[in-house]
C-alpha atoms as a PDB file:
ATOM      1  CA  UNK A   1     -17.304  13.807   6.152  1.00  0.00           C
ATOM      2  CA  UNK A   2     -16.145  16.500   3.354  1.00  0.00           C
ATOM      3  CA  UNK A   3     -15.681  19.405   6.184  1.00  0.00           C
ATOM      4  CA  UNK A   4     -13.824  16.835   8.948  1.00  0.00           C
ATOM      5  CA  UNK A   5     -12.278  14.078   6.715  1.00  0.00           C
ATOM      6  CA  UNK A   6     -12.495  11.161   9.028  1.00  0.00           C
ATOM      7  CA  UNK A   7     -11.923  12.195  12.537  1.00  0.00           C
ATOM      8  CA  UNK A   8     -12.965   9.226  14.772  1.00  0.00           C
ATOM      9  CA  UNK A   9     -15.370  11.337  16.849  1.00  0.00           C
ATOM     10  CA  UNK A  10     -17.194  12.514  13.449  1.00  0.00           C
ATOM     11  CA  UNK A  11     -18.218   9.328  12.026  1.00  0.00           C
ATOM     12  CA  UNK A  12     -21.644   9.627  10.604  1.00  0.00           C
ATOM     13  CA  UNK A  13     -24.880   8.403  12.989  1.00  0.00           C
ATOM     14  CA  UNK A  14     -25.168   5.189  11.370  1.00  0.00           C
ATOM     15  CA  UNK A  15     -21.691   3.971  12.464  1.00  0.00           C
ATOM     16  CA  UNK A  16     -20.703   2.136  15.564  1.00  0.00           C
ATOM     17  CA  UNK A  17     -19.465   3.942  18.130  1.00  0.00           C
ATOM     18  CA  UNK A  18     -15.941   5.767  17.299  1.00  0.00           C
ATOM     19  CA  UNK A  19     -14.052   3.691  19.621  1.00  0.00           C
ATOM     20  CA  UNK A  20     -14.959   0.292  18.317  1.00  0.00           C
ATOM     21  CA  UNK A  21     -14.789   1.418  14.491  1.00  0.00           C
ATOM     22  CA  UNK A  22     -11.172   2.807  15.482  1.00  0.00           C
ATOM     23  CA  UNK A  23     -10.070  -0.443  17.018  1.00  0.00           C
ATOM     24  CA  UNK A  24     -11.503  -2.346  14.539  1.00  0.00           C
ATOM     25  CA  UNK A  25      -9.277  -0.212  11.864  1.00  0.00           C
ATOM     26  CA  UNK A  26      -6.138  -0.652  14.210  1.00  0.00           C
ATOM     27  CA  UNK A  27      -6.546  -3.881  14.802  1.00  0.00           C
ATOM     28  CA  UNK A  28      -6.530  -4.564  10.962  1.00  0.00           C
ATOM     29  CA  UNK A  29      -3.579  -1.985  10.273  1.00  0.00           C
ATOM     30  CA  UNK A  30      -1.408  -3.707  12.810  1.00  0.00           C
ATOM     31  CA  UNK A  31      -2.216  -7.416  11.276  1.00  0.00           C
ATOM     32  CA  UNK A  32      -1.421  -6.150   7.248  1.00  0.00           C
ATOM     33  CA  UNK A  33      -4.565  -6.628   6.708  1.00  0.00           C
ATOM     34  CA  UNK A  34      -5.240  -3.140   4.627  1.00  0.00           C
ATOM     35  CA  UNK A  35      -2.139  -3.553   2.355  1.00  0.00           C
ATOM     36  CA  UNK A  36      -3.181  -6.912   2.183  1.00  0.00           C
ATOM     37  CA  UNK A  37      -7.089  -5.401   0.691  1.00  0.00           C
ATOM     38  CA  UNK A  38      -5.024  -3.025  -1.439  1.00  0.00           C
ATOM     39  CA  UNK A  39      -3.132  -5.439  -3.086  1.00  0.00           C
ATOM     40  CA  UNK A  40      -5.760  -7.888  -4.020  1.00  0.00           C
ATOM     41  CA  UNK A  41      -7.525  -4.754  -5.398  1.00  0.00           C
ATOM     42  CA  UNK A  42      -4.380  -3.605  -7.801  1.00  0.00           C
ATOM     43  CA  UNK A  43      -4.483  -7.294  -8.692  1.00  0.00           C
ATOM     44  CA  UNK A  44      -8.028  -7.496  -9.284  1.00  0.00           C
ATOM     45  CA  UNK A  45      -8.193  -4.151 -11.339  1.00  0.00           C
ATOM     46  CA  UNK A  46      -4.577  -5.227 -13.302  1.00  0.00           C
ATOM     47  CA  UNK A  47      -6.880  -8.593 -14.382  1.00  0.00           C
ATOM     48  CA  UNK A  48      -9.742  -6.662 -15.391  1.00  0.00           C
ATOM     49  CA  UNK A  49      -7.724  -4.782 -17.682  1.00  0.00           C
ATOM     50  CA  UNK A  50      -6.035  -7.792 -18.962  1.00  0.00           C
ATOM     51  CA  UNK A  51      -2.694  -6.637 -17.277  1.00  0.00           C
ATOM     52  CA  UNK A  52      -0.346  -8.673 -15.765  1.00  0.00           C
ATOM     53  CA  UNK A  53      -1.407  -9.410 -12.160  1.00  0.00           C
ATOM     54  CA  UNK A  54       1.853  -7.858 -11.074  1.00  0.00           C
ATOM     55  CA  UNK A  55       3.207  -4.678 -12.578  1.00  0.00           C
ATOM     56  CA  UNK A  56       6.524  -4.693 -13.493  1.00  0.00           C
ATOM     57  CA  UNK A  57       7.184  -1.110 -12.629  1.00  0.00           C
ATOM     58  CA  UNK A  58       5.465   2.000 -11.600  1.00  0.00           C
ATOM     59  CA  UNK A  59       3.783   5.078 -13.498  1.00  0.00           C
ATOM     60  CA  UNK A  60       3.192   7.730 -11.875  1.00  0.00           C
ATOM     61  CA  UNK A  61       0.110   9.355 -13.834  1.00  0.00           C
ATOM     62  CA  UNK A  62      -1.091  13.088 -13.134  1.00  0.00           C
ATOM     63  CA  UNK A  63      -4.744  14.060 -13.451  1.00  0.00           C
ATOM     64  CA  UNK A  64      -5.513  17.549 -15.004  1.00  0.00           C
ATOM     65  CA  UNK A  65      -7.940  19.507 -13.466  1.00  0.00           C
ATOM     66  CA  UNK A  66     -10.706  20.838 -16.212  1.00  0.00           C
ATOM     67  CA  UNK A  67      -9.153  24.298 -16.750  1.00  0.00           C
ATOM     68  CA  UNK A  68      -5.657  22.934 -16.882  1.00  0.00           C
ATOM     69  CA  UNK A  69      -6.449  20.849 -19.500  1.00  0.00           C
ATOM     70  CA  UNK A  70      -8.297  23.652 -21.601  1.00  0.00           C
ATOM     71  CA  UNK A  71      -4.858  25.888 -21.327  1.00  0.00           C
ATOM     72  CA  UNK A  72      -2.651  23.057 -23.374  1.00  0.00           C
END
């Protein structure tokens, strides 16, 4: 998974076969149902964190990698 990312015809062994896993995904994209999951997760993690379930505006946030963090 690291080398290919997720090419269909890659999927690990214990997967259905690639065809039915990317229908499956399609058939979900096509009905909202993935930003649907993302959304419920935001709102889930927002909760957790005893945010507001929906966030007023955006931050964009930028992760330092370990030796950019050392040079500051």
């Amino acid at each position: 998974m690291i080398k290919s990312g997720c090419q269909w015809r890659m999927l690990p062994k214990d997967f259905p076969p690639y065809s039915m896993v990317h229908s499956f995904y399609r058939r979900c994209r096509i009905k909202g149902v993935w930003e649907k999951v993302m959304h419920e997760l935001v709102k889930t993690s927002r909760i957790k964190y005893e945010r507001s379930e929906n966030p007023s505006y955006s931050i964009i946030h930028k992760v330092l990698k370990p030796q950019e963090s050392q040079k500051k």
